[in-house]
PDB file of N, CA and C in Angstrom:
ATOM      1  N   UNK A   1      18.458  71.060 -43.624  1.00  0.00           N
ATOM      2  CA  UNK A   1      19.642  71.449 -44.343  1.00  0.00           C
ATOM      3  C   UNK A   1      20.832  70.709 -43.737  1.00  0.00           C
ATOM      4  N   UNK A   2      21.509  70.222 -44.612  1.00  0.00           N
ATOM      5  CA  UNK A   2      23.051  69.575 -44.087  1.00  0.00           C
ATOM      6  C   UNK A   2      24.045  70.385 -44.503  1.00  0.00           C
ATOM      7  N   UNK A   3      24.996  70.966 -43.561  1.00  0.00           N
ATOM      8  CA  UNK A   3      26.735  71.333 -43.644  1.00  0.00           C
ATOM      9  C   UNK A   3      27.526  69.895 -43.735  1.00  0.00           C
ATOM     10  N   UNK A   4      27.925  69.571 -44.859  1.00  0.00           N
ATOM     11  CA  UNK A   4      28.683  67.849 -44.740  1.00  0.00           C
ATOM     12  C   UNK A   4      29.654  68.146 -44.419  1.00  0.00           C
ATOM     13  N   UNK A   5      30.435  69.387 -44.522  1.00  0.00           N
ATOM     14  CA  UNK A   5      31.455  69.936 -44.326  1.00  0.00           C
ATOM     15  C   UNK A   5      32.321  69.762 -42.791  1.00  0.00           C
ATOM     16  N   UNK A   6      31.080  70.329 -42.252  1.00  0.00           N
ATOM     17  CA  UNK A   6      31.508  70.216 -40.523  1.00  0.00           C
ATOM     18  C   UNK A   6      30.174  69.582 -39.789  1.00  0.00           C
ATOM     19  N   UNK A   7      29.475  68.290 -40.917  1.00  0.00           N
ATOM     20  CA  UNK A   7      28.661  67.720 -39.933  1.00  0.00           C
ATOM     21  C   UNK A   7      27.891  68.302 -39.091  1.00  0.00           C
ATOM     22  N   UNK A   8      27.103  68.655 -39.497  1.00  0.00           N
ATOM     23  CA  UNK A   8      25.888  69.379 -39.066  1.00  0.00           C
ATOM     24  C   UNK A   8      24.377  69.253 -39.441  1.00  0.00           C
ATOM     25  N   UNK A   9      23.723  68.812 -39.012  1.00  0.00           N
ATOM     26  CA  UNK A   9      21.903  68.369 -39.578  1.00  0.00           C
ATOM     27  C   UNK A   9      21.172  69.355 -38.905  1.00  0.00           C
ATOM     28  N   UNK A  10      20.983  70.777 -39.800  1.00  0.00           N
ATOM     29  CA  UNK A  10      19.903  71.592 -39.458  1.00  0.00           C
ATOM     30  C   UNK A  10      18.426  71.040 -39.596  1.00  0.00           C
ATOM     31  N   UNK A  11      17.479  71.402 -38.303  1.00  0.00           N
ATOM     32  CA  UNK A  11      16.302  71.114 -38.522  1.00  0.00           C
ATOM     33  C   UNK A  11      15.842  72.329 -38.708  1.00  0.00           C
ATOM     34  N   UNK A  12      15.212  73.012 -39.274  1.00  0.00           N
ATOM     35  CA  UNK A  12      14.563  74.050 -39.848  1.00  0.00           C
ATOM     36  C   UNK A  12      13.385  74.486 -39.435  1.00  0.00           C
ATOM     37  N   UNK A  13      12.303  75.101 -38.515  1.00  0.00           N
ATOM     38  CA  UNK A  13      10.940  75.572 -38.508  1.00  0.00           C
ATOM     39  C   UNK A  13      10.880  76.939 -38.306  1.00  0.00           C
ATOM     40  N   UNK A  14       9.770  77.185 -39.166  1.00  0.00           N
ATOM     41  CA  UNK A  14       9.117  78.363 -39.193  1.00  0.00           C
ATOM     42  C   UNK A  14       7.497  78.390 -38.472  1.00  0.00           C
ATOM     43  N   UNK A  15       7.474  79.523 -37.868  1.00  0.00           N
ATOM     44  CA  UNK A  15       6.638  79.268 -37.219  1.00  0.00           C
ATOM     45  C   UNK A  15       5.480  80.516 -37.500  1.00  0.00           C
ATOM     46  N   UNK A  16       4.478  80.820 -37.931  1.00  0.00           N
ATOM     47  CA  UNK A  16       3.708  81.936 -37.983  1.00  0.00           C
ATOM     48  C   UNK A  16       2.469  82.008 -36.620  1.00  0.00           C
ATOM     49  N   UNK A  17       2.562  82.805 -35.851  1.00  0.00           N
ATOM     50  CA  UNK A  17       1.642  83.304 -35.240  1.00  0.00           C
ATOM     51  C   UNK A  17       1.596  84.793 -34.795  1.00  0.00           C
ATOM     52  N   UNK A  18       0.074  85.124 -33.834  1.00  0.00           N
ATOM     53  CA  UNK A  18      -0.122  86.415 -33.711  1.00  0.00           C
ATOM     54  C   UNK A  18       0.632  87.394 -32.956  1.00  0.00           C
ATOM     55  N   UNK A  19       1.163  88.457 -33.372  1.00  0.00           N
ATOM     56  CA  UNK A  19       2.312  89.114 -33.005  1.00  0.00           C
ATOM     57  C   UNK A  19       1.707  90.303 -31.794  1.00  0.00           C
ATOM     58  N   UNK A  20       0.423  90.404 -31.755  1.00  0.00           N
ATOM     59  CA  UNK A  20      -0.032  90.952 -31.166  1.00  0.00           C
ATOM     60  C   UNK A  20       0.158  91.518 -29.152  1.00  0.00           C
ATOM     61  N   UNK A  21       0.569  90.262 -28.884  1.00  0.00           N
ATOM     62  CA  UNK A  21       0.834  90.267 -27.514  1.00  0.00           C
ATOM     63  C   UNK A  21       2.854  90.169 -27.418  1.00  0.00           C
ATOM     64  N   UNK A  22       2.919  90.685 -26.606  1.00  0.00           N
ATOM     65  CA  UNK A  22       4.568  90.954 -26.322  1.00  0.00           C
ATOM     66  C   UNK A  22       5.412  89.726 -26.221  1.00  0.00           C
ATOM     67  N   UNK A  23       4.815  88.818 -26.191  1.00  0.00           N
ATOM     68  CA  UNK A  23       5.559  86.891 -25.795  1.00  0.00           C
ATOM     69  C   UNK A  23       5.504  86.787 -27.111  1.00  0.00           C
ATOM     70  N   UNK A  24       5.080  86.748 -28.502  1.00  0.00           N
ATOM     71  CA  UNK A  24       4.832  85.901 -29.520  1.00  0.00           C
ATOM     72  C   UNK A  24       5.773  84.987 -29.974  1.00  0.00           C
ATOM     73  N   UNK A  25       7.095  85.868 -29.830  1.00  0.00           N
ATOM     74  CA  UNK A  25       8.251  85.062 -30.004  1.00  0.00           C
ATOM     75  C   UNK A  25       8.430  83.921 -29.478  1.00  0.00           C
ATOM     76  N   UNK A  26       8.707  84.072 -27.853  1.00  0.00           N
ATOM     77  CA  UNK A  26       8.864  83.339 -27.300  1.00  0.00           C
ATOM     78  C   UNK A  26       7.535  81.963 -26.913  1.00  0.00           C
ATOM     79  N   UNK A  27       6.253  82.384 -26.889  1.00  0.00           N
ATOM     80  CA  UNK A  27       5.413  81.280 -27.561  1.00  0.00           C
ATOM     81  C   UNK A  27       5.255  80.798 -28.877  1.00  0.00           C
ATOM     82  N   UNK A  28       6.021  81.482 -30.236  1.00  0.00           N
ATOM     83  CA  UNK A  28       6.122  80.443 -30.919  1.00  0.00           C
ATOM     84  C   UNK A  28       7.809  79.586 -30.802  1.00  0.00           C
ATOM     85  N   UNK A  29       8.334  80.285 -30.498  1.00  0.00           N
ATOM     86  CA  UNK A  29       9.672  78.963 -30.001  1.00  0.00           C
ATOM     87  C   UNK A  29       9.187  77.652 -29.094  1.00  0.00           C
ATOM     88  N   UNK A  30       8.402  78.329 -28.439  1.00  0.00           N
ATOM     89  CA  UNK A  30       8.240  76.952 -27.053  1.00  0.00           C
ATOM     90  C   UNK A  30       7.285  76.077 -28.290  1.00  0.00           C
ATOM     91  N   UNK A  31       5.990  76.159 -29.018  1.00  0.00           N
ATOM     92  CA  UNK A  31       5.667  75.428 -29.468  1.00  0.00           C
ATOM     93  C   UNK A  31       6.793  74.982 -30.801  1.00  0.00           C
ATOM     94  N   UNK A  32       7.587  75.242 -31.375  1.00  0.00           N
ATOM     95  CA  UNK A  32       8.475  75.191 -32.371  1.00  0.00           C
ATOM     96  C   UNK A  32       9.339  73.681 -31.484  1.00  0.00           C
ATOM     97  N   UNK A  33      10.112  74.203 -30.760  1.00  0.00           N
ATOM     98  CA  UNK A  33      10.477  73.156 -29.529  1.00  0.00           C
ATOM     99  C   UNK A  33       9.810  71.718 -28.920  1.00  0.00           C
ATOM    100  N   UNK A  34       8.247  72.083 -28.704  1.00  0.00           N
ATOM    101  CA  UNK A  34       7.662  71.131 -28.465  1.00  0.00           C
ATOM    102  C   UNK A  34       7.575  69.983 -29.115  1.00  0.00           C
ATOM    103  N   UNK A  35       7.406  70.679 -30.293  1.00  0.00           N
ATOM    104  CA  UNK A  35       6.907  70.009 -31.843  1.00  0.00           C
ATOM    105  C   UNK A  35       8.028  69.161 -32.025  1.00  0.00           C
ATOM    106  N   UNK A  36       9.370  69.408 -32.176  1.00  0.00           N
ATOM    107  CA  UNK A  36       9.991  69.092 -32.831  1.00  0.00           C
ATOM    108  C   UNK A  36      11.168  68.065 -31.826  1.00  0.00           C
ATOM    109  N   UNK A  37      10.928  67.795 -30.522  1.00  0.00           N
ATOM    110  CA  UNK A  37      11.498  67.757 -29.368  1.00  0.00           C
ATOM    111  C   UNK A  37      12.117  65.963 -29.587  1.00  0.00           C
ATOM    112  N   UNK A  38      11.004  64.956 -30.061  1.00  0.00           N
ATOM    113  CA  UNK A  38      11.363  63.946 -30.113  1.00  0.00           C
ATOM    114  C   UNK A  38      12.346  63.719 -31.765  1.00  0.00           C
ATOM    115  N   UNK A  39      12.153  64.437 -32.506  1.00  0.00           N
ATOM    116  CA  UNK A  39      12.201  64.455 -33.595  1.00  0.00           C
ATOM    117  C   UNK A  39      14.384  64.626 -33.360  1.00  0.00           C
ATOM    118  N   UNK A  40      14.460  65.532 -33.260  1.00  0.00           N
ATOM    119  CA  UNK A  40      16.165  66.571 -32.625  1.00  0.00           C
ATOM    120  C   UNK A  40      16.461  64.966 -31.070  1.00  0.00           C
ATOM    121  N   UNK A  41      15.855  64.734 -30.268  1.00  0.00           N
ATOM    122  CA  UNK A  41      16.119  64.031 -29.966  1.00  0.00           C
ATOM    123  C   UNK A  41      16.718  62.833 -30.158  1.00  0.00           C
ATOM    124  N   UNK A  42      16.105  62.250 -30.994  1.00  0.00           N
ATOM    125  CA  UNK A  42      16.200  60.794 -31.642  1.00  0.00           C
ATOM    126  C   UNK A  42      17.604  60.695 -32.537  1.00  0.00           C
ATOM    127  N   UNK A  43      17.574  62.380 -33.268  1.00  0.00           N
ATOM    128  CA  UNK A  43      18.784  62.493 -34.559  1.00  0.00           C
ATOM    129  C   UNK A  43      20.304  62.163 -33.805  1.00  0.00           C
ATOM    130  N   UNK A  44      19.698  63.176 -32.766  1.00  0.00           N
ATOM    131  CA  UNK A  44      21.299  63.278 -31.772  1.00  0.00           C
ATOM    132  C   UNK A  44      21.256  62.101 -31.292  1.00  0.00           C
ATOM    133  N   UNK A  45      20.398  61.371 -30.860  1.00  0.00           N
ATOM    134  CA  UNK A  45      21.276  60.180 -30.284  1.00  0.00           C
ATOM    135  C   UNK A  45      21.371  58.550 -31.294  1.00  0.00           C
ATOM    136  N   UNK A  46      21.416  59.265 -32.484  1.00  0.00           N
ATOM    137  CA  UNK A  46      21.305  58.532 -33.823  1.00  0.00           C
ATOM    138  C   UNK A  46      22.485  58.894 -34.289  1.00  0.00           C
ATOM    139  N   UNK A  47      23.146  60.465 -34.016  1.00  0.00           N
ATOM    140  CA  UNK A  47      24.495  60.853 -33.967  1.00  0.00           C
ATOM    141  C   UNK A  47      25.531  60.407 -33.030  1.00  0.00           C
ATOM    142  N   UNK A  48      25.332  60.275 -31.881  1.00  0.00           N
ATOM    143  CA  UNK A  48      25.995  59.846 -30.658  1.00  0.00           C
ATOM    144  C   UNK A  48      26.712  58.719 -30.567  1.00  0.00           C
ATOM    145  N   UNK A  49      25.631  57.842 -31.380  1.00  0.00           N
ATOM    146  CA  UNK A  49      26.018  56.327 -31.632  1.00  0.00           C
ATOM    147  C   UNK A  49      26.544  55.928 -33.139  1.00  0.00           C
ATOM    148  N   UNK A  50      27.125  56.867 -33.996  1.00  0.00           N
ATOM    149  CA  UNK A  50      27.519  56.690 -34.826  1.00  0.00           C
ATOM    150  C   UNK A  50      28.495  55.978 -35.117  1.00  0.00           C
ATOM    151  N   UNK A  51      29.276  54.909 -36.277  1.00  0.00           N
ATOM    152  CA  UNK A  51      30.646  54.698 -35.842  1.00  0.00           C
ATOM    153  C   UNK A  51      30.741  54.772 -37.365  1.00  0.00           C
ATOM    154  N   UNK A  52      31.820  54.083 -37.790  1.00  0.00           N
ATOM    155  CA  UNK A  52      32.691  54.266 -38.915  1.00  0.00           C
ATOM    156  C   UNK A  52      32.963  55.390 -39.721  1.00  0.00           C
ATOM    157  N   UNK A  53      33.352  56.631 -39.457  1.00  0.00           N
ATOM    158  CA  UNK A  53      33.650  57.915 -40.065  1.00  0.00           C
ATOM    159  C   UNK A  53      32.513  58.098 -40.098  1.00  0.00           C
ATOM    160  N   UNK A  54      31.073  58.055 -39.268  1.00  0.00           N
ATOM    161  CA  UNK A  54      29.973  58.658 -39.592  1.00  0.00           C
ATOM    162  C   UNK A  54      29.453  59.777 -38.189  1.00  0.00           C
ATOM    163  N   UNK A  55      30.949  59.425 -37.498  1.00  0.00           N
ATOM    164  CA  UNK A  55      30.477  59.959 -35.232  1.00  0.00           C
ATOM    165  C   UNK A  55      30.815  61.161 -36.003  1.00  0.00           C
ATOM    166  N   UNK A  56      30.223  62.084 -34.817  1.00  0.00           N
ATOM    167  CA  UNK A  56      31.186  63.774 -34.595  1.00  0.00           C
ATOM    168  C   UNK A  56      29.949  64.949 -35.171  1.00  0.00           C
ATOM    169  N   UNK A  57      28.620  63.993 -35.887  1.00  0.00           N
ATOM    170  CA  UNK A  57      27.564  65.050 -36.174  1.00  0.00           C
ATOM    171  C   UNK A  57      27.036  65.400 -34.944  1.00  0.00           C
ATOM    172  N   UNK A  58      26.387  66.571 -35.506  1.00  0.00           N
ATOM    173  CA  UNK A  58      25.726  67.886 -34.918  1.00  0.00           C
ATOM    174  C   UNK A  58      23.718  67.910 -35.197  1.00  0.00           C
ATOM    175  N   UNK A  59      23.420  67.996 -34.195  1.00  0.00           N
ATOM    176  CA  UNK A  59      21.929  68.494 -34.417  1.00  0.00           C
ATOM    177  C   UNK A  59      21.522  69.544 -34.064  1.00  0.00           C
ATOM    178  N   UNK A  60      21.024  70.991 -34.658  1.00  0.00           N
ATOM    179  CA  UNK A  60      20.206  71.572 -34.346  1.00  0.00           C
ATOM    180  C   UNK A  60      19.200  72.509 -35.321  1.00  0.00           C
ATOM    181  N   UNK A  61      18.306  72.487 -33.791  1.00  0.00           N
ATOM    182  CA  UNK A  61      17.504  72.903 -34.326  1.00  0.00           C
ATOM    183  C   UNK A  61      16.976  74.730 -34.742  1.00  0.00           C
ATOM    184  N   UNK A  62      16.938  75.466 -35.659  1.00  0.00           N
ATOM    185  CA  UNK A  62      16.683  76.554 -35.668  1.00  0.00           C
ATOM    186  C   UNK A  62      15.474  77.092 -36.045  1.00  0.00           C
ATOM    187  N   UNK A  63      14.681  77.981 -34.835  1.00  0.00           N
ATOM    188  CA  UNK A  63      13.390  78.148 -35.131  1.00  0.00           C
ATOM    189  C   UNK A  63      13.304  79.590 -35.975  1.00  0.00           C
ATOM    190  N   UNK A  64      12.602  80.088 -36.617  1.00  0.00           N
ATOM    191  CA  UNK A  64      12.554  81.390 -37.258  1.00  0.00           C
ATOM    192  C   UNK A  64      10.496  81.185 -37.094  1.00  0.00           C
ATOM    193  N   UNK A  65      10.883  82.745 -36.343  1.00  0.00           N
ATOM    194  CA  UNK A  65       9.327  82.847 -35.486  1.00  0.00           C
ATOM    195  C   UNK A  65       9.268  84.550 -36.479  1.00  0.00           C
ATOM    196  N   UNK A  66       8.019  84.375 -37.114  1.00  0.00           N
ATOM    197  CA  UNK A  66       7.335  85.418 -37.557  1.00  0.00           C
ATOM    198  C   UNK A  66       5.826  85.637 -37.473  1.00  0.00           C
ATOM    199  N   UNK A  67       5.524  86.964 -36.924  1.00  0.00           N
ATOM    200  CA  UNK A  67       4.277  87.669 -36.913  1.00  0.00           C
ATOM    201  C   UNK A  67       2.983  87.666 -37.891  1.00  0.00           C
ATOM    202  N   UNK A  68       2.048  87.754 -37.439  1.00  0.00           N
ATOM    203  CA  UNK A  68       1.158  87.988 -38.553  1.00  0.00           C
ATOM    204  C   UNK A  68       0.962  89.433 -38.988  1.00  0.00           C
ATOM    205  N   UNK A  69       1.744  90.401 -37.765  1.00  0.00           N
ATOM    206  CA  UNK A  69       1.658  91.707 -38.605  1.00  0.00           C
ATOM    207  C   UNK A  69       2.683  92.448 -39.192  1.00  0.00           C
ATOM    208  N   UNK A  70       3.743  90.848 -39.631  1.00  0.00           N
ATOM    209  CA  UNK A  70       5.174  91.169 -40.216  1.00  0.00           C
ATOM    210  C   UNK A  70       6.476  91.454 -38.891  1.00  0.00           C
ATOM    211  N   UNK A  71       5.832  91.097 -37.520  1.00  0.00           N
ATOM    212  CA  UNK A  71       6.991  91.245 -36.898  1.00  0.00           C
ATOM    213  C   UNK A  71       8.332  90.101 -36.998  1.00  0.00           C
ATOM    214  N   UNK A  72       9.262  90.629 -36.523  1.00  0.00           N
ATOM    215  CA  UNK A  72      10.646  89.709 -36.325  1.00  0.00           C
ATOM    216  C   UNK A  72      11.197  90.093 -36.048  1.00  0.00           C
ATOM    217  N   UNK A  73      11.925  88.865 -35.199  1.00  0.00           N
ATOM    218  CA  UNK A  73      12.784  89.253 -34.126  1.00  0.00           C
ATOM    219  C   UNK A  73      14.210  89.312 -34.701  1.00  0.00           C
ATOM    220  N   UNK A  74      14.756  90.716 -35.322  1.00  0.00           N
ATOM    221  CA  UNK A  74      15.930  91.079 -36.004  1.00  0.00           C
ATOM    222  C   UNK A  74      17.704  90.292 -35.551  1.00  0.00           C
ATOM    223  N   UNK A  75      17.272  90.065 -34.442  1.00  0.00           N
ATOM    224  CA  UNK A  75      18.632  89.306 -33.662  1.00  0.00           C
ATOM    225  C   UNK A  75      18.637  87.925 -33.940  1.00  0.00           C
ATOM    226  N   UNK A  76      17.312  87.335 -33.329  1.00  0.00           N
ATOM    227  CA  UNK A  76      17.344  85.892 -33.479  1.00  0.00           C
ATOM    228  C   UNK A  76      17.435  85.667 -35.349  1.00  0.00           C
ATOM    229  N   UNK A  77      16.835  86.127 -35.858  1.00  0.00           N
ATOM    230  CA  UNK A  77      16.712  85.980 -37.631  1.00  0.00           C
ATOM    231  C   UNK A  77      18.152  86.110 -37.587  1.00  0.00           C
ATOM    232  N   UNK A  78      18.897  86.957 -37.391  1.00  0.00           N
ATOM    233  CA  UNK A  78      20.267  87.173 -38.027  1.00  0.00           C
ATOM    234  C   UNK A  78      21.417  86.167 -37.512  1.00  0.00           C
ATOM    235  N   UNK A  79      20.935  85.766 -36.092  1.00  0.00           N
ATOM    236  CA  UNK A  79      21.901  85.080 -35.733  1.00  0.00           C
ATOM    237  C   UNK A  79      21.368  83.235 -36.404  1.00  0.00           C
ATOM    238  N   UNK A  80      20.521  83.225 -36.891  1.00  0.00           N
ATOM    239  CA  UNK A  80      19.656  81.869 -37.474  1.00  0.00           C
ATOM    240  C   UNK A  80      20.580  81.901 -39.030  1.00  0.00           C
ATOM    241  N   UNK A  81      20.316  82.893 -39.162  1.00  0.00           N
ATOM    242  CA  UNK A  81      21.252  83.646 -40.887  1.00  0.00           C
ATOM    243  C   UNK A  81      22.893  82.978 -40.553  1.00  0.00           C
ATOM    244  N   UNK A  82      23.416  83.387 -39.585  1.00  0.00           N
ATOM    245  CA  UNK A  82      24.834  82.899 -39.128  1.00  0.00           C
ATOM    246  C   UNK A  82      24.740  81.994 -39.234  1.00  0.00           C
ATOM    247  N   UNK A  83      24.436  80.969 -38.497  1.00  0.00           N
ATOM    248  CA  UNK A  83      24.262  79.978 -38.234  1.00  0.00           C
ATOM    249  C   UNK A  83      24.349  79.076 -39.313  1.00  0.00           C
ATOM    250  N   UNK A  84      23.742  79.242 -40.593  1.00  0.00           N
ATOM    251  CA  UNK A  84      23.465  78.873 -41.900  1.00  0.00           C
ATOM    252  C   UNK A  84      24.523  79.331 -42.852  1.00  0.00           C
ATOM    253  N   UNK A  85      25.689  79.685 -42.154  1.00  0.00           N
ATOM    254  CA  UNK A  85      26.234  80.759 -42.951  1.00  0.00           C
ATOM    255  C   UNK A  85      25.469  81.105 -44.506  1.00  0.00           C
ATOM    256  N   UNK A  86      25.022  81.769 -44.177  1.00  0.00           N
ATOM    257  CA  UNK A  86      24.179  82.951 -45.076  1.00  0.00           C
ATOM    258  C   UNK A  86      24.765  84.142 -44.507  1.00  0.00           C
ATOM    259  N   UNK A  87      25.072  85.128 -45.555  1.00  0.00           N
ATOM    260  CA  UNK A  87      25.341  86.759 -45.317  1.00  0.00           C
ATOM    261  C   UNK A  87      24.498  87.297 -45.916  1.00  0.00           C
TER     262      UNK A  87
END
């Protein structure tokens, strides 16, 4: 997703795994992260080096991690929602 507005290149993943054990979240972020590590890398410093009214973008990345038995993490989702301005 792009904000052209205020220059911004959302990378977007969703991640589904088993909600079963108390980490799920946080092991599907780390693989969400992994995955996507060279990818957010490369943009930003594809941003960095920008010139002619094209410098001043933004990369990130927002993971949205859901359960297989419908869990979610109500904070991180909402603050991912912000982020997007979505209400």
């Amino acid at each position: 997703m792009v904000d052209w507005a205020n220059k911004v290149l959302f990378v977007l993943e969703s991640k589904h795994t088993l909600d079963q054990r108390r980490d799920y979240r946080e092991w599907g972020e780390s693989r969400a992260k992994a995955q996507h590590d060279v990818l957010v890398k490369s943009l930003d410093k594809v941003a960095r080096e920008a010139e002619d009214g094209n410098e001043g973008w933004k990369i990130k990345l927002l993971i949205f991690v859901g359960g297989t038995s419908g869990s979610v993490n109500v904070k991180m989702f909402n603050d991912n929602m912000q982020e997007l301005q979505v209400l």
